[in-house]
C-alpha atoms as a PDB file:
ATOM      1  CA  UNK A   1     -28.547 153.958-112.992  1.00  0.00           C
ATOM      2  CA  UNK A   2     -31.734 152.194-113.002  1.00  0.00           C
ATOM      3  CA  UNK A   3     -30.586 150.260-110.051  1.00  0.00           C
ATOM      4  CA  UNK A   4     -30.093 153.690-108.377  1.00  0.00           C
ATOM      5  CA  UNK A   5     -33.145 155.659-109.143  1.00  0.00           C
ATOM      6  CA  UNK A   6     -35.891 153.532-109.671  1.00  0.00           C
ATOM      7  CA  UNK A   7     -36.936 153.314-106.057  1.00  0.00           C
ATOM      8  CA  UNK A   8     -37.497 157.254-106.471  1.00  0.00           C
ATOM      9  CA  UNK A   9     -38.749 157.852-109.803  1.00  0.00           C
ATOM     10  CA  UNK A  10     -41.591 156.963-111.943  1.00  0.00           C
ATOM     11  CA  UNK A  11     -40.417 154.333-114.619  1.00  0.00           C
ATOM     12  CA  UNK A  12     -40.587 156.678-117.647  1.00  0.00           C
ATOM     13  CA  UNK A  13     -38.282 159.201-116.116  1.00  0.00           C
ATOM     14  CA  UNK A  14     -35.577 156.458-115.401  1.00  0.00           C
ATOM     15  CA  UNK A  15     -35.870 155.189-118.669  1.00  0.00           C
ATOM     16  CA  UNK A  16     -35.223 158.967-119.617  1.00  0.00           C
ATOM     17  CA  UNK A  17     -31.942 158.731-117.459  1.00  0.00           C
ATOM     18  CA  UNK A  18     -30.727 155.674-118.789  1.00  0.00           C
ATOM     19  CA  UNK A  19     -31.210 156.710-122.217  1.00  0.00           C
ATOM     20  CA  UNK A  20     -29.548 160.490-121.801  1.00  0.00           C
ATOM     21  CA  UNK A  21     -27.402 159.447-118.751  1.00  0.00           C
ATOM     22  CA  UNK A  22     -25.752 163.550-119.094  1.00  0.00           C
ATOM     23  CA  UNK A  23     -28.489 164.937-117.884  1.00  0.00           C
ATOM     24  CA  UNK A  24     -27.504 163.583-114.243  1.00  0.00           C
ATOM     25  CA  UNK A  25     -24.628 164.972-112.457  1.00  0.00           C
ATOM     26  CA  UNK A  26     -23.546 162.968-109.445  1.00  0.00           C
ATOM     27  CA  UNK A  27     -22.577 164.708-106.071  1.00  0.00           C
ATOM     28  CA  UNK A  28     -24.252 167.299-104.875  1.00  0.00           C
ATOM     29  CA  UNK A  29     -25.179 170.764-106.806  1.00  0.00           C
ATOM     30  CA  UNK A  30     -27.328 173.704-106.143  1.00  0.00           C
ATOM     31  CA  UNK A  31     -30.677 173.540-108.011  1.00  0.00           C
ATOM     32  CA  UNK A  32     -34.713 175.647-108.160  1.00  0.00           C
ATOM     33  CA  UNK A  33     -36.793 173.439-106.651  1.00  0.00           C
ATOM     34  CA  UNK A  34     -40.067 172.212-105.063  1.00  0.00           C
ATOM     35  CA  UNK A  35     -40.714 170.586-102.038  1.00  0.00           C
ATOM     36  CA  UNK A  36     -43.755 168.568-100.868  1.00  0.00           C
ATOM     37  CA  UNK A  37     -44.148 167.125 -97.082  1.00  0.00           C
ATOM     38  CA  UNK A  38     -47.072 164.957 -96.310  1.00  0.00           C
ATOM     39  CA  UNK A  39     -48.137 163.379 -92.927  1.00  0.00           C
ATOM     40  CA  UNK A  40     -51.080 161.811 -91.728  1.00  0.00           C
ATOM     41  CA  UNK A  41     -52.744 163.952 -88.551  1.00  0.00           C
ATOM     42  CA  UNK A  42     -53.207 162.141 -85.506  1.00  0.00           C
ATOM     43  CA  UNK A  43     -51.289 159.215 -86.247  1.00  0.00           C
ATOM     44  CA  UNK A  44     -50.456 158.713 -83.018  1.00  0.00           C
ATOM     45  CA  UNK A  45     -54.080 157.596 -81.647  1.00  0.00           C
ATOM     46  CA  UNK A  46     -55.164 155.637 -84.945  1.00  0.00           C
ATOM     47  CA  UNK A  47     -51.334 153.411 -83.968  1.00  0.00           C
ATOM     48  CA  UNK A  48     -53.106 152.917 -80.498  1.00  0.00           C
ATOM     49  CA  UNK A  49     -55.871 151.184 -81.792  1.00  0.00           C
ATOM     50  CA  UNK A  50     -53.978 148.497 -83.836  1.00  0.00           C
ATOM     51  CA  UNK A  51     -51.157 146.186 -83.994  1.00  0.00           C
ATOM     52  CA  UNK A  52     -48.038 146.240 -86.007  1.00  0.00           C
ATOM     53  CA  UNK A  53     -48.985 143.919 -88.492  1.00  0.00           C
ATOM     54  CA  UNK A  54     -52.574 145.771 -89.076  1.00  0.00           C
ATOM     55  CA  UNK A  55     -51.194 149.251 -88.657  1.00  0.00           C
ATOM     56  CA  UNK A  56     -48.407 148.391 -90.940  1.00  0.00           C
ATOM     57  CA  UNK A  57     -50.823 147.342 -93.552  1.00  0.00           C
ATOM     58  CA  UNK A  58     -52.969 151.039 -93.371  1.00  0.00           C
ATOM     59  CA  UNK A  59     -50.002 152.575 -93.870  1.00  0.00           C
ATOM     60  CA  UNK A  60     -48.902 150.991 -97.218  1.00  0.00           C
ATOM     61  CA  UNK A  61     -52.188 151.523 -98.054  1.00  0.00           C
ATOM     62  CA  UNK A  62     -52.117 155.297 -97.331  1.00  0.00           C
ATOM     63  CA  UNK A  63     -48.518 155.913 -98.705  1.00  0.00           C
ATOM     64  CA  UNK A  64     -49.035 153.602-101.967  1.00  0.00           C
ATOM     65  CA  UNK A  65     -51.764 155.786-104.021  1.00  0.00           C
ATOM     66  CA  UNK A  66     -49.632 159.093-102.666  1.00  0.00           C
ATOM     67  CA  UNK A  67     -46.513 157.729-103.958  1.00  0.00           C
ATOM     68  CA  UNK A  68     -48.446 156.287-107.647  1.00  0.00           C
ATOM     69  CA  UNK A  69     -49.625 160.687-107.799  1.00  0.00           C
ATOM     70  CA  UNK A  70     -46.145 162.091-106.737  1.00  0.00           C
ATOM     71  CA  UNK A  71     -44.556 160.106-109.309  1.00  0.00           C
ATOM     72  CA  UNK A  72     -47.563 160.436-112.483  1.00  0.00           C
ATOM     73  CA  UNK A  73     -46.659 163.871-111.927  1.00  0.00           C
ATOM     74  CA  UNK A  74     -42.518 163.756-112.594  1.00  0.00           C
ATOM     75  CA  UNK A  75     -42.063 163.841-108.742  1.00  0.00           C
ATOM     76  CA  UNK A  76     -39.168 162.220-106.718  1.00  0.00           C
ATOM     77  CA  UNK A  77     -39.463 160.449-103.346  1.00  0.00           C
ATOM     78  CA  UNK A  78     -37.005 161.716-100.756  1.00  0.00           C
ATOM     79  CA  UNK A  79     -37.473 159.003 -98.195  1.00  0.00           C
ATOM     80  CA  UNK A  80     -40.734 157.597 -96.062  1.00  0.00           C
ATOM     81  CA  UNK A  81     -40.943 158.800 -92.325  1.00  0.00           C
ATOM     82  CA  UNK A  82     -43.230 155.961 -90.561  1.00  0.00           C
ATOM     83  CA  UNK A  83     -46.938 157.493 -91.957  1.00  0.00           C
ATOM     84  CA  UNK A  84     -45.267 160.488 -93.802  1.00  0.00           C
ATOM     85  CA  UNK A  85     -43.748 161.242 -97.856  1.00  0.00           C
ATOM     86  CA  UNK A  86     -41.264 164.012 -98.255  1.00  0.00           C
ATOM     87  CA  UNK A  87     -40.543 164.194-102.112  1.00  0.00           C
ATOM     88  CA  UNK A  88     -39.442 167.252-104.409  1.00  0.00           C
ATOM     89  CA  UNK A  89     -39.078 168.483-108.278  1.00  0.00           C
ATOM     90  CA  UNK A  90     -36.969 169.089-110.831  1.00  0.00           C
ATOM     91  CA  UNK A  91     -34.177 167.504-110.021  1.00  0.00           C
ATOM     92  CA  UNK A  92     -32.546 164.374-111.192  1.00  0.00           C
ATOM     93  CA  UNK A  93     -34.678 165.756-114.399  1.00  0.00           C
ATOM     94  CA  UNK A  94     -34.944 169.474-115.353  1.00  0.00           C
ATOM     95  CA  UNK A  95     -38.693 170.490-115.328  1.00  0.00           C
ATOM     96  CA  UNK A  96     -39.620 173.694-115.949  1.00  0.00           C
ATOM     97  CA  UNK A  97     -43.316 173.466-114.293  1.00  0.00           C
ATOM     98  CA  UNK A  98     -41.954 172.054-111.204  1.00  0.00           C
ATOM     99  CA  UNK A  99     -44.225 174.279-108.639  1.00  0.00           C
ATOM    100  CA  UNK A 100     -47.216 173.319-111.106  1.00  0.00           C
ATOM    101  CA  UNK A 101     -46.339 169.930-111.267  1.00  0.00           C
ATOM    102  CA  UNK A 102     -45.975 169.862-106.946  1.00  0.00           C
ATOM    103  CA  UNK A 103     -49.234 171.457-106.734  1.00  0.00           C
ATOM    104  CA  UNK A 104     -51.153 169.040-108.903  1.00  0.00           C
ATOM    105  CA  UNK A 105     -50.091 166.320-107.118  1.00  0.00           C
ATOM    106  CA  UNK A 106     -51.349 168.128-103.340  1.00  0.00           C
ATOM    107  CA  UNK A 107     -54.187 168.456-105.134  1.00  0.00           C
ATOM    108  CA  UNK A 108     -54.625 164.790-106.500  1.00  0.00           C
ATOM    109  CA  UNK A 109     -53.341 162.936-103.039  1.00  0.00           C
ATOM    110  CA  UNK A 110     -56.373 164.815-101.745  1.00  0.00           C
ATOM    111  CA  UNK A 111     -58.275 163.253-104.157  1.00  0.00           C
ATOM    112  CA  UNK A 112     -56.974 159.802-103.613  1.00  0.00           C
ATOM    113  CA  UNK A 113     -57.152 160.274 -99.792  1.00  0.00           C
ATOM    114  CA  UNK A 114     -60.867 160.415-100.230  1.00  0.00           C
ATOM    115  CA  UNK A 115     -61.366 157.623-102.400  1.00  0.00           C
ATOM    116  CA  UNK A 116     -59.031 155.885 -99.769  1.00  0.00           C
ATOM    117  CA  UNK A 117     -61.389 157.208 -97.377  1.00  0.00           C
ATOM    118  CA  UNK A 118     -64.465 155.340 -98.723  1.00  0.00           C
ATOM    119  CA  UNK A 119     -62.804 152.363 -99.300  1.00  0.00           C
ATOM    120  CA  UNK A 120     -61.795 151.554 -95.773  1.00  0.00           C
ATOM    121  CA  UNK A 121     -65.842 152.588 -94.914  1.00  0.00           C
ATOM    122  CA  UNK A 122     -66.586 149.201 -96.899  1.00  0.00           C
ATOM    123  CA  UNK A 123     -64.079 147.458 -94.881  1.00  0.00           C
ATOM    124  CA  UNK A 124     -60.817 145.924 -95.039  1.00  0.00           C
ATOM    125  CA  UNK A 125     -60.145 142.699 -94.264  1.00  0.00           C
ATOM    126  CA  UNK A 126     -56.740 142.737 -92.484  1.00  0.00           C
ATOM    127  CA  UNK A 127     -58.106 146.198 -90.636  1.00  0.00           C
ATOM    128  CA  UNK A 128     -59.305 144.736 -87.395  1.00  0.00           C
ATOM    129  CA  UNK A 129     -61.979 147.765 -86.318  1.00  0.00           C
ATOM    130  CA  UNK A 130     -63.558 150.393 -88.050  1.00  0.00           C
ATOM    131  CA  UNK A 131     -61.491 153.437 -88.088  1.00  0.00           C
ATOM    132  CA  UNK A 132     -62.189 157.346 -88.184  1.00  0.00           C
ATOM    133  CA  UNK A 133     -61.515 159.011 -91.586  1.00  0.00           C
ATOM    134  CA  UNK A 134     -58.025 159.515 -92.522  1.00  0.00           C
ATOM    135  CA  UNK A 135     -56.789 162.845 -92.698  1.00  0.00           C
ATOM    136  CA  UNK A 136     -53.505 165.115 -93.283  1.00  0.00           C
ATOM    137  CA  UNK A 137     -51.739 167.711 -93.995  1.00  0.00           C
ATOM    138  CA  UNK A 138     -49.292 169.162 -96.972  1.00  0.00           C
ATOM    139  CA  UNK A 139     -46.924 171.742 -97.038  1.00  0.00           C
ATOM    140  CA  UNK A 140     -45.723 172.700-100.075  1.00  0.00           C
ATOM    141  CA  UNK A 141     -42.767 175.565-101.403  1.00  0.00           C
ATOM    142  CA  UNK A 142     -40.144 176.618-104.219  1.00  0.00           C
ATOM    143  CA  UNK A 143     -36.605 177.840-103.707  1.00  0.00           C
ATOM    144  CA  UNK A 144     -32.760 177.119-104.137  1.00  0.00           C
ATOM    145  CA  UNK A 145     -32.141 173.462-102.574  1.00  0.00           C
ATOM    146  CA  UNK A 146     -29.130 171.442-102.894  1.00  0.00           C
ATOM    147  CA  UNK A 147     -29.670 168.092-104.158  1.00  0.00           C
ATOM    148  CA  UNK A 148     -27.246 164.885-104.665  1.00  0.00           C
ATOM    149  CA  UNK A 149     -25.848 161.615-103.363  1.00  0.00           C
ATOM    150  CA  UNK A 150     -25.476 162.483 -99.384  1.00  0.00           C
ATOM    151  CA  UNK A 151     -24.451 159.952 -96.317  1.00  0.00           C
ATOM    152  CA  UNK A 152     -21.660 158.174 -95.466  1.00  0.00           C
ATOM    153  CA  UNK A 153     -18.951 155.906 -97.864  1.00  0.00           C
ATOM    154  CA  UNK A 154     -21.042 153.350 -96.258  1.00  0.00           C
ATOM    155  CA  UNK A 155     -24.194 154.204 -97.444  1.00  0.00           C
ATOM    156  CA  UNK A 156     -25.683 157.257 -99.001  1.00  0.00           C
ATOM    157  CA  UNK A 157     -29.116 158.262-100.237  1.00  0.00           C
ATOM    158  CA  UNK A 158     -29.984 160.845-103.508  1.00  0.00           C
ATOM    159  CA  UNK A 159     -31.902 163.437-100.823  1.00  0.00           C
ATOM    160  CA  UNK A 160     -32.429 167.452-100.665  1.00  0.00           C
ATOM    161  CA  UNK A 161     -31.025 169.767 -98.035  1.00  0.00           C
ATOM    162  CA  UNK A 162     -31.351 173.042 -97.488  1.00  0.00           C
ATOM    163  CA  UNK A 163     -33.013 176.308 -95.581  1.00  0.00           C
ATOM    164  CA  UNK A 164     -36.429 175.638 -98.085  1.00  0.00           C
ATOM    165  CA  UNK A 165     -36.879 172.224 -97.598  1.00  0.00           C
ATOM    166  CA  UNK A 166     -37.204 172.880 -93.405  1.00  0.00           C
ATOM    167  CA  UNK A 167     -39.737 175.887 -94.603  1.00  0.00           C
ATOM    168  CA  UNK A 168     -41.543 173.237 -96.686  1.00  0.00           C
ATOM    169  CA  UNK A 169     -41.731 170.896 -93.332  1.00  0.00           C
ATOM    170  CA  UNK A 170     -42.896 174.369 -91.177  1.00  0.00           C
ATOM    171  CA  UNK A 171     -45.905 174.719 -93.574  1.00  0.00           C
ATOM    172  CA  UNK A 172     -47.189 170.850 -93.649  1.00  0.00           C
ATOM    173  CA  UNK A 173     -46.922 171.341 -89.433  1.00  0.00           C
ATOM    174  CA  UNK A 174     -49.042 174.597 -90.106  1.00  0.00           C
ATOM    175  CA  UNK A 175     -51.627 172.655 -91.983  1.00  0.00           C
ATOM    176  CA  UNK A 176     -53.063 171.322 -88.833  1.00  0.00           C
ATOM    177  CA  UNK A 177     -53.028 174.878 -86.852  1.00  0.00           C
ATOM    178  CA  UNK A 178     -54.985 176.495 -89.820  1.00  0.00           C
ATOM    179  CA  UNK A 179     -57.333 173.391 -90.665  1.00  0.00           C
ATOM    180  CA  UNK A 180     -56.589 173.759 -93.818  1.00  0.00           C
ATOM    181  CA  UNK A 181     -55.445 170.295 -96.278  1.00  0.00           C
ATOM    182  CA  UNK A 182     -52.393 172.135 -97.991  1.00  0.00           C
ATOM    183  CA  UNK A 183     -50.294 174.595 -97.180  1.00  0.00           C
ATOM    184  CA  UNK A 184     -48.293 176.481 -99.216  1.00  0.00           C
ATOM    185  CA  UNK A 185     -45.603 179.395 -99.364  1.00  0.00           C
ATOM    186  CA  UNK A 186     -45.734 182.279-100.915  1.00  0.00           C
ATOM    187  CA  UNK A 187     -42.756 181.441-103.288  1.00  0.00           C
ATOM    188  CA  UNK A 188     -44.799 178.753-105.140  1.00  0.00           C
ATOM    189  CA  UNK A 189     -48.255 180.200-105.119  1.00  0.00           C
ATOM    190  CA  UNK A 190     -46.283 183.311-106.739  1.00  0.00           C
ATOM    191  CA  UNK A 191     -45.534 180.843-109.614  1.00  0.00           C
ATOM    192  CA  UNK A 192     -48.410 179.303-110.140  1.00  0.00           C
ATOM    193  CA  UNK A 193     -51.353 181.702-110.111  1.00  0.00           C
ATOM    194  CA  UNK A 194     -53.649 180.313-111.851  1.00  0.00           C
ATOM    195  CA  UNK A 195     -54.913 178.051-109.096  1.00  0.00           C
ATOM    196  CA  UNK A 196     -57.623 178.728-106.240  1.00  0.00           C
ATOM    197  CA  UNK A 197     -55.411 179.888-103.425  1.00  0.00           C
ATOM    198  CA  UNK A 198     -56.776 182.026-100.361  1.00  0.00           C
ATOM    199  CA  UNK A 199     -54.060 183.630 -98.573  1.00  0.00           C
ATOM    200  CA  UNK A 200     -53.802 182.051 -94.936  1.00  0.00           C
ATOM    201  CA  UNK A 201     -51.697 184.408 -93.150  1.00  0.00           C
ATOM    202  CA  UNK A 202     -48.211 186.556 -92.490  1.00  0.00           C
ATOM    203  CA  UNK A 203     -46.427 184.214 -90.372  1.00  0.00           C
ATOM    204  CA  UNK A 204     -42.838 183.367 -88.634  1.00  0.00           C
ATOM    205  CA  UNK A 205     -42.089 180.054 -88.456  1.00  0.00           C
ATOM    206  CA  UNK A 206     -40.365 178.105 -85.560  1.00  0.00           C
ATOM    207  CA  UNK A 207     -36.451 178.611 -86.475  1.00  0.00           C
ATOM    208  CA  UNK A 208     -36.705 181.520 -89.207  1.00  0.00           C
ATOM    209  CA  UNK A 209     -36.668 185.046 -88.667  1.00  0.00           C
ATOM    210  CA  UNK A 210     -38.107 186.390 -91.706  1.00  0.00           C
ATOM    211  CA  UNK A 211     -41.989 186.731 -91.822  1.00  0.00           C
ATOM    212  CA  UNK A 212     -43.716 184.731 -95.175  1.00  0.00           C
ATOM    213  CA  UNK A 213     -47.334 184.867 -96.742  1.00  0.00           C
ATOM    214  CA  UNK A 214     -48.783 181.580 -97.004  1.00  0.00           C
ATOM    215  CA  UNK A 215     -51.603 180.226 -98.845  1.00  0.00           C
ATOM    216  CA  UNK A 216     -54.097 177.535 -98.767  1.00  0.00           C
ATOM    217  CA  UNK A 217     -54.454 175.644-101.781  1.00  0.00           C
ATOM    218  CA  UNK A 218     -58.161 174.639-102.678  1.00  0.00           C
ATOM    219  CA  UNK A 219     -58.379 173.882-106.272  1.00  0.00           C
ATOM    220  CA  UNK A 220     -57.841 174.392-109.709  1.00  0.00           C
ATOM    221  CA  UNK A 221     -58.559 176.489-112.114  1.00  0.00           C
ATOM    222  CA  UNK A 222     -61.775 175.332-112.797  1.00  0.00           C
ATOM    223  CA  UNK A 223     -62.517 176.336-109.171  1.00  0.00           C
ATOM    224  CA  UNK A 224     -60.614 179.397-109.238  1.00  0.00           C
ATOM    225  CA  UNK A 225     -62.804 180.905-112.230  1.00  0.00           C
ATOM    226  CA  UNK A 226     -65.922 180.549-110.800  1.00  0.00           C
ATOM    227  CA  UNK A 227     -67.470 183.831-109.906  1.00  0.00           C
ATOM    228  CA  UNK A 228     -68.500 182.577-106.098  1.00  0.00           C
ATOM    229  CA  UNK A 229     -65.107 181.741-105.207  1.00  0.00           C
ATOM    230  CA  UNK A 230     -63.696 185.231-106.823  1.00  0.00           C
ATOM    231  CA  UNK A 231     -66.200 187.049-104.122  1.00  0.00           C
ATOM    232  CA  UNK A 232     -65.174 184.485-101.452  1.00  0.00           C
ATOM    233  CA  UNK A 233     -61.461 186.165-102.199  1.00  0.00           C
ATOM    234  CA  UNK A 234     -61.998 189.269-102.422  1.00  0.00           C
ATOM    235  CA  UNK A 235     -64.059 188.975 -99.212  1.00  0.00           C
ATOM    236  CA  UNK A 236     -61.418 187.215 -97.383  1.00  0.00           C
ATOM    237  CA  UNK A 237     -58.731 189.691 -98.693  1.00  0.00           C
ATOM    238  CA  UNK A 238     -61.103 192.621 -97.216  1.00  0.00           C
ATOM    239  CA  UNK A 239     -61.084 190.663 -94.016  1.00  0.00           C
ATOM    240  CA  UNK A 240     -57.426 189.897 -93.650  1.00  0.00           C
ATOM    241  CA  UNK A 241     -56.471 193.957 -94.333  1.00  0.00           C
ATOM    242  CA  UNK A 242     -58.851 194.926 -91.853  1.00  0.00           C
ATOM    243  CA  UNK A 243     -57.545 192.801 -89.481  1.00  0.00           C
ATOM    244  CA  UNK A 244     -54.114 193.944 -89.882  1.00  0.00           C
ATOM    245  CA  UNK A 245     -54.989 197.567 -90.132  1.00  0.00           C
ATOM    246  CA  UNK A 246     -56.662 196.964 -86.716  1.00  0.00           C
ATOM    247  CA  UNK A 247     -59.922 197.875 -88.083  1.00  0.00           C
ATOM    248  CA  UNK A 248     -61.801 194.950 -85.778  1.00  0.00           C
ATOM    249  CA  UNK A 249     -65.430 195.751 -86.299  1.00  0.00           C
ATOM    250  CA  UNK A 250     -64.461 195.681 -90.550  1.00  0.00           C
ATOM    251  CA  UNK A 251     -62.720 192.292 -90.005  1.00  0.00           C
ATOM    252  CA  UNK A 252     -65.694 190.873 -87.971  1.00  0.00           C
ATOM    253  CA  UNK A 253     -68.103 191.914 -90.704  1.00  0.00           C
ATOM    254  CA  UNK A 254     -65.524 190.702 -93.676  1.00  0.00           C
ATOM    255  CA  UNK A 255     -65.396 187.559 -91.738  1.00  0.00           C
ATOM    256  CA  UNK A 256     -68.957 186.774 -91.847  1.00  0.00           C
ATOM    257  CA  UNK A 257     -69.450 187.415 -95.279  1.00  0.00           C
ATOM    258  CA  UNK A 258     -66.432 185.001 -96.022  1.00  0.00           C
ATOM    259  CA  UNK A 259     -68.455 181.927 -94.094  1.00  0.00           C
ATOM    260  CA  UNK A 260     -71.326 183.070 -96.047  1.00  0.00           C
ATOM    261  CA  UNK A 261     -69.565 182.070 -98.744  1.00  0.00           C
ATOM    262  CA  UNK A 262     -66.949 179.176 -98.428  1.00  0.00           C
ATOM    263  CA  UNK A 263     -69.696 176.628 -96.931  1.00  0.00           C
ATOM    264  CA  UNK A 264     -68.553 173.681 -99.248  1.00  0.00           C
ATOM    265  CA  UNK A 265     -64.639 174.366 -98.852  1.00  0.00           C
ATOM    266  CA  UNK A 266     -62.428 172.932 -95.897  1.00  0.00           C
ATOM    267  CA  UNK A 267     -62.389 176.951 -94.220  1.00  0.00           C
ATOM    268  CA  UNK A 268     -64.248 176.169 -91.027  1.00  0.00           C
ATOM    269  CA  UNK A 269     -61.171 175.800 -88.631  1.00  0.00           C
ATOM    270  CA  UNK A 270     -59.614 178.996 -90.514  1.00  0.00           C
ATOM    271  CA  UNK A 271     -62.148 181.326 -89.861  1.00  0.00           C
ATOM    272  CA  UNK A 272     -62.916 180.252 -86.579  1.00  0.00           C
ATOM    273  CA  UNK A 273     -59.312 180.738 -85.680  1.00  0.00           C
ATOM    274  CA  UNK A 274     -59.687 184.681 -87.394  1.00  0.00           C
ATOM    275  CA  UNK A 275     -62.808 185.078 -85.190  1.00  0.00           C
ATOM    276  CA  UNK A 276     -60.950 183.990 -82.400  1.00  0.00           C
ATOM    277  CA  UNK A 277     -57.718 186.650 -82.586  1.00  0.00           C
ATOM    278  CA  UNK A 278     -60.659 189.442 -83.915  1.00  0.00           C
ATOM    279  CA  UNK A 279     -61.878 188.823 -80.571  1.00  0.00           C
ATOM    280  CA  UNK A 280     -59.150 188.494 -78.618  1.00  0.00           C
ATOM    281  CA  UNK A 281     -57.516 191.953 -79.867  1.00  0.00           C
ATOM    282  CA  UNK A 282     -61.019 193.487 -79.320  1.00  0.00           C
ATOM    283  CA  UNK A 283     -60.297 192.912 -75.470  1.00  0.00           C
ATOM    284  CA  UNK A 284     -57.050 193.345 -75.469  1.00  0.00           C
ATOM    285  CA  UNK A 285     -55.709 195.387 -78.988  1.00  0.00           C
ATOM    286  CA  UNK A 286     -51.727 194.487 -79.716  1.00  0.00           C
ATOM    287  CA  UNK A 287     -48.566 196.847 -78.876  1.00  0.00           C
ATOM    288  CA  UNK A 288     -48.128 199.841 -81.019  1.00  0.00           C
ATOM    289  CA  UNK A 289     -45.100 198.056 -83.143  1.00  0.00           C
ATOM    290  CA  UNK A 290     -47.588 194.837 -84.164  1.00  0.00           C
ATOM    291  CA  UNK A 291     -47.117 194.386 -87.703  1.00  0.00           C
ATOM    292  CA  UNK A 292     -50.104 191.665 -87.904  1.00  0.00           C
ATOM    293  CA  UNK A 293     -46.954 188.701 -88.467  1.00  0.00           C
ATOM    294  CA  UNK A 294     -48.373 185.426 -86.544  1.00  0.00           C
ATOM    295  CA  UNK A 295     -45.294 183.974 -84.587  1.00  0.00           C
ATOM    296  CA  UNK A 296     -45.458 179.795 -84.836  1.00  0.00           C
ATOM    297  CA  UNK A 297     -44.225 178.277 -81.401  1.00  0.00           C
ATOM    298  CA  UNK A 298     -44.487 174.746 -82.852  1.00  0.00           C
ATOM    299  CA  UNK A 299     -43.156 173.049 -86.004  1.00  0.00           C
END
């Protein structure tokens, strides 16, 4: 057992497994859980600008502190994809607060991204060049997922499938089209409401046909409390009714007061995208049968 899981789980939780080895049921069974993606944006050019050994290095270095917060917080890691984590909750282990426990640790890479950040500004010695701030993008949600022991008789891996884990992949690709850090569905922003969460948009997702609210997560509670960032939501829910009501003129104005307001949050690619459709729909307004749902053409 400890041969099994401890390349996924934090050593306190396998020690938890060995000790009450009934709480794990082998194969696969259906289970409420939550999903976290993670990928680096625009991998792709920082790889151009190094070789294997050196860009092999950065990414140990990025994927190392995200791992050490994913598993602090009663996480499991799926698998690594080159720069990118997929890991989810509540499952080999029940745990009850598994959306709180997913969003904590969005929250807390964020954190460790930055301190990452200003490490690599000092230098690194295996780093050839100085490189542009790392950045990336979560997407985070809740739902039935079946989880177990799945491959081959040859080899097999403990790993998640289902129709939420592929909406949990949809929202960390979102992050980059919003500009926002993390991403997350309405399903776990529902359950954990408490934090500071603007609502991004109604949107279909490349391969679903159902339309879902999702959220960008900011902060805590600490943040969420604050009296500035309570006017900041209420502003930005004005802004996003108007806007589907077709009332462009009230958006516009909503929309103003909402930059007046979220200068020291990560909102500057959001709103400019807002201003952007306001604008467009002024020229050109949408088909009688719009229902203000944002269709995603890319993952």
């Amino acid at each position: 057992m400890r041969a099994a899981f401890g390349r996924y789980l934090a050593p306190s939780l396998v020690d938890e497994l060995a000790a009450y080895p009934e709480k794990l049921r082998l194969g696969g069974e259906t289970r409420d859980m939550t999903l976290l993606f993670c990928d680096l944006r625009n991998f792709t050019a920082i790889a151009e600008q190094l070789d294997a050994e050196s860009l092999t290095h950065l990414v140990n270095r990025f994927l190392t502190p995200m791992t050490e917060v994913i598993l602090s917080r009663r996480g499991c890691i799926d698998k690594y994809m080159g720069d990118a984590v997929m890991a989810f909750w509540n499952a080999p282990l029940d745990d009850a607060e598994h959306p709180r426990h997913a969003c904590e640790a969005a929250l807390a890479m964020r954190e460790a991204l930055a301190a990452l950040n200003a490490d690599l500004v000092h230098g690194d010695g295996r780093l050839d060049r100085s490189l542009p701030p790392l950045a990336m993008g979560i997407g985070v949600n809740t739902g039935r997922c079946c989880v177990g022991n799945m491959g081959s008789d040859q080899r097999f891996d403990y790993s998640v499938v289902g129709d939420e884990v592929n909406l949990a992949s949809r929202l960390e690709g979102q992050s980059r089209h919003y500009g926002v850090p993390i991403v997350v569905s309405e399903h776990t922003r529902a359950r954990t409401p408490s934090l500071a969460y603007l609502e991004l948009d109604s949107i279909r997702v490349k391969g679903k046909q159902h339309p879902i609210r999702i959220h960008a997560l900011l902060g805590r509670e600490d943040l969420a409390s604050t009296a500035s960032f309570r006017d900041l939501a209420r502003q930005h829910a004005a802004m996003l009714a108007a806007y589907r009501e077709q009332r462009w003129d009230d958006a516009a104005a909503a929309l103003s007061a909402c930059r007046r307001r979220a200068s020291d949050l990560p909102l500057d690619e959001l709103y400019r995208l807002h201003a952007m459709r306001i604008a467009a729909f002024r020229e050109a307004p949408p088909p009688p049968d719009w229902d203000g749902v944002y269709v995603a053409v890319t993952k």
